[in-house]
Each structure stands twice: as structure tokens, then as C-alpha cells.
C-alpha atoms as a PDB file:
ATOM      1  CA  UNK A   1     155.162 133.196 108.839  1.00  0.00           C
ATOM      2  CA  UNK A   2     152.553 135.651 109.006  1.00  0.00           C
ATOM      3  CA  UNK A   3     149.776 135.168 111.381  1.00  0.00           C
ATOM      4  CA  UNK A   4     146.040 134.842 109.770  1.00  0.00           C
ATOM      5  CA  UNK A   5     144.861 137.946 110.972  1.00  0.00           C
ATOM      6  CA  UNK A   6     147.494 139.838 109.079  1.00  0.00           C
ATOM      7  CA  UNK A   7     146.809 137.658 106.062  1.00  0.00           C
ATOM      8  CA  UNK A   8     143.082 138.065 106.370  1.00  0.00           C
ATOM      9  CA  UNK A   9     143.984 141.909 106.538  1.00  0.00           C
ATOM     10  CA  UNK A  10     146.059 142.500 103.362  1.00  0.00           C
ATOM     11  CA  UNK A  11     144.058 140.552 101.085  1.00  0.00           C
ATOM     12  CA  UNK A  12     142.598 141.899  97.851  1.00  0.00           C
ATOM     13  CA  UNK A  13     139.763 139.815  95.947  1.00  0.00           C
ATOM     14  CA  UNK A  14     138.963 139.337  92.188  1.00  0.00           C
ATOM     15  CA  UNK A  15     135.951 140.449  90.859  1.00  0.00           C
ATOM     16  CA  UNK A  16     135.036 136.794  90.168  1.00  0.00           C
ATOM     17  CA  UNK A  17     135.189 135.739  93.497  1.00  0.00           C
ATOM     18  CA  UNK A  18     134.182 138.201  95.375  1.00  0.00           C
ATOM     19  CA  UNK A  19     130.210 136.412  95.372  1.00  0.00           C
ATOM     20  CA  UNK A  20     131.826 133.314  96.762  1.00  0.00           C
ATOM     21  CA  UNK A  21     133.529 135.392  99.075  1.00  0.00           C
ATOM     22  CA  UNK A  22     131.334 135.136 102.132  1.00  0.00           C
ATOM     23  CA  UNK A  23     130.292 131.705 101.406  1.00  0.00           C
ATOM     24  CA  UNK A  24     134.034 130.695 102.229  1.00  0.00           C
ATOM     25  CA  UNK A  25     134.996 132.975 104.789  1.00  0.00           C
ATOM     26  CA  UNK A  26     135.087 132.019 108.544  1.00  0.00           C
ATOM     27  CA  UNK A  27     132.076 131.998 110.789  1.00  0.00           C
ATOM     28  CA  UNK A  28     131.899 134.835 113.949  1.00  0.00           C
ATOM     29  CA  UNK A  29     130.426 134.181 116.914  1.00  0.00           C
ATOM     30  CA  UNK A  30     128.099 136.772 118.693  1.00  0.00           C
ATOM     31  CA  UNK A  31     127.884 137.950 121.611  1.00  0.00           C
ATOM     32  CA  UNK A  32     125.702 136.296 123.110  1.00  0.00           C
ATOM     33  CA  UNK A  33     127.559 132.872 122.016  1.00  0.00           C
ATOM     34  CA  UNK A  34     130.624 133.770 123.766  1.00  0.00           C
ATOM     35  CA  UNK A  35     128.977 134.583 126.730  1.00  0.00           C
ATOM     36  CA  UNK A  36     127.343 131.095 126.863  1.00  0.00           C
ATOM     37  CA  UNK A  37     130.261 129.220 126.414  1.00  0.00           C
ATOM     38  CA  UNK A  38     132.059 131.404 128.841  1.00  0.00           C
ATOM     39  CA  UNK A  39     129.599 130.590 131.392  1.00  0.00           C
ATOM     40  CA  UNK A  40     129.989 127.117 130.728  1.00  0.00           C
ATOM     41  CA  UNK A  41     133.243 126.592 130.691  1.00  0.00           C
ATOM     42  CA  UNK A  42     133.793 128.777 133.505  1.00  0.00           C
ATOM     43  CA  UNK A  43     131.367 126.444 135.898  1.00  0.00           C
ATOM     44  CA  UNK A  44     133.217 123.414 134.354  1.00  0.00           C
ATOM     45  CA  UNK A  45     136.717 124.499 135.628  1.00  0.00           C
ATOM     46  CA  UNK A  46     134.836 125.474 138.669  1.00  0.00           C
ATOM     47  CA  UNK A  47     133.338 121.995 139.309  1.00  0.00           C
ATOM     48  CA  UNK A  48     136.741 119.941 138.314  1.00  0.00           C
ATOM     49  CA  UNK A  49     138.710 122.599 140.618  1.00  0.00           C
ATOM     50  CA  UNK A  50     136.228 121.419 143.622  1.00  0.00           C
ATOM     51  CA  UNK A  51     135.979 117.929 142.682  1.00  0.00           C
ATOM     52  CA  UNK A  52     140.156 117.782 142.316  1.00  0.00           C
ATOM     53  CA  UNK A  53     140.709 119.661 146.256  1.00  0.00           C
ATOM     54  CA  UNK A  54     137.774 116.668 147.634  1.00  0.00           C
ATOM     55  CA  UNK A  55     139.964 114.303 146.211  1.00  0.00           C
END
């Protein structure tokens, strides 16, 4: 089965639906929104790691 990148990759719209077209297609994240959550996740795993070894 073909992965969704490839599928996302290959495809060709109608005419008729190419308005609808961003409407329906998947949401990016910036940046700056990656980063963030990075961050965040990064001090979470950091604060279970240290709360796990003072167990």
C-alpha cells in the first residue's frame, strides 16, 4: 500500500474541485509551532526521566 506522501504526490485534480481543494487538504504546521512543541515535549521527557531515577 502506498504511503500518503506518495499518494498526495501523484494526484491530479478536476477542474471542479480544485476550489474545494485547499479547504480539504491537511493543515501544516510552521515553524515556529514545531519548535514550541519540541520544547515542550522535550522538558516533559526531561522531567518524567528525573522524576523516574528519584523514584
Amino acid at each position: 500500500m502506498p504511503n500518503p506522501e506518495e499518494l498526495a504526490r501523484d494526484m491530479v485534480l478536476e477542474a471542479k474541485a480544485l476550489p474545494a481543494f485547499p479547504d480539504n487538504a491537511a493543515q501544516a504546521l510552521s515553524p515556529e509551532v514545531v519548535a514550541l512543541a519540541s520544547l515542550h515535549l522535550s522538558r516533559l521527557i526531561r522531567c518524567g526521566s528525573a522524576n523516574a531515577e528519584n523514584s
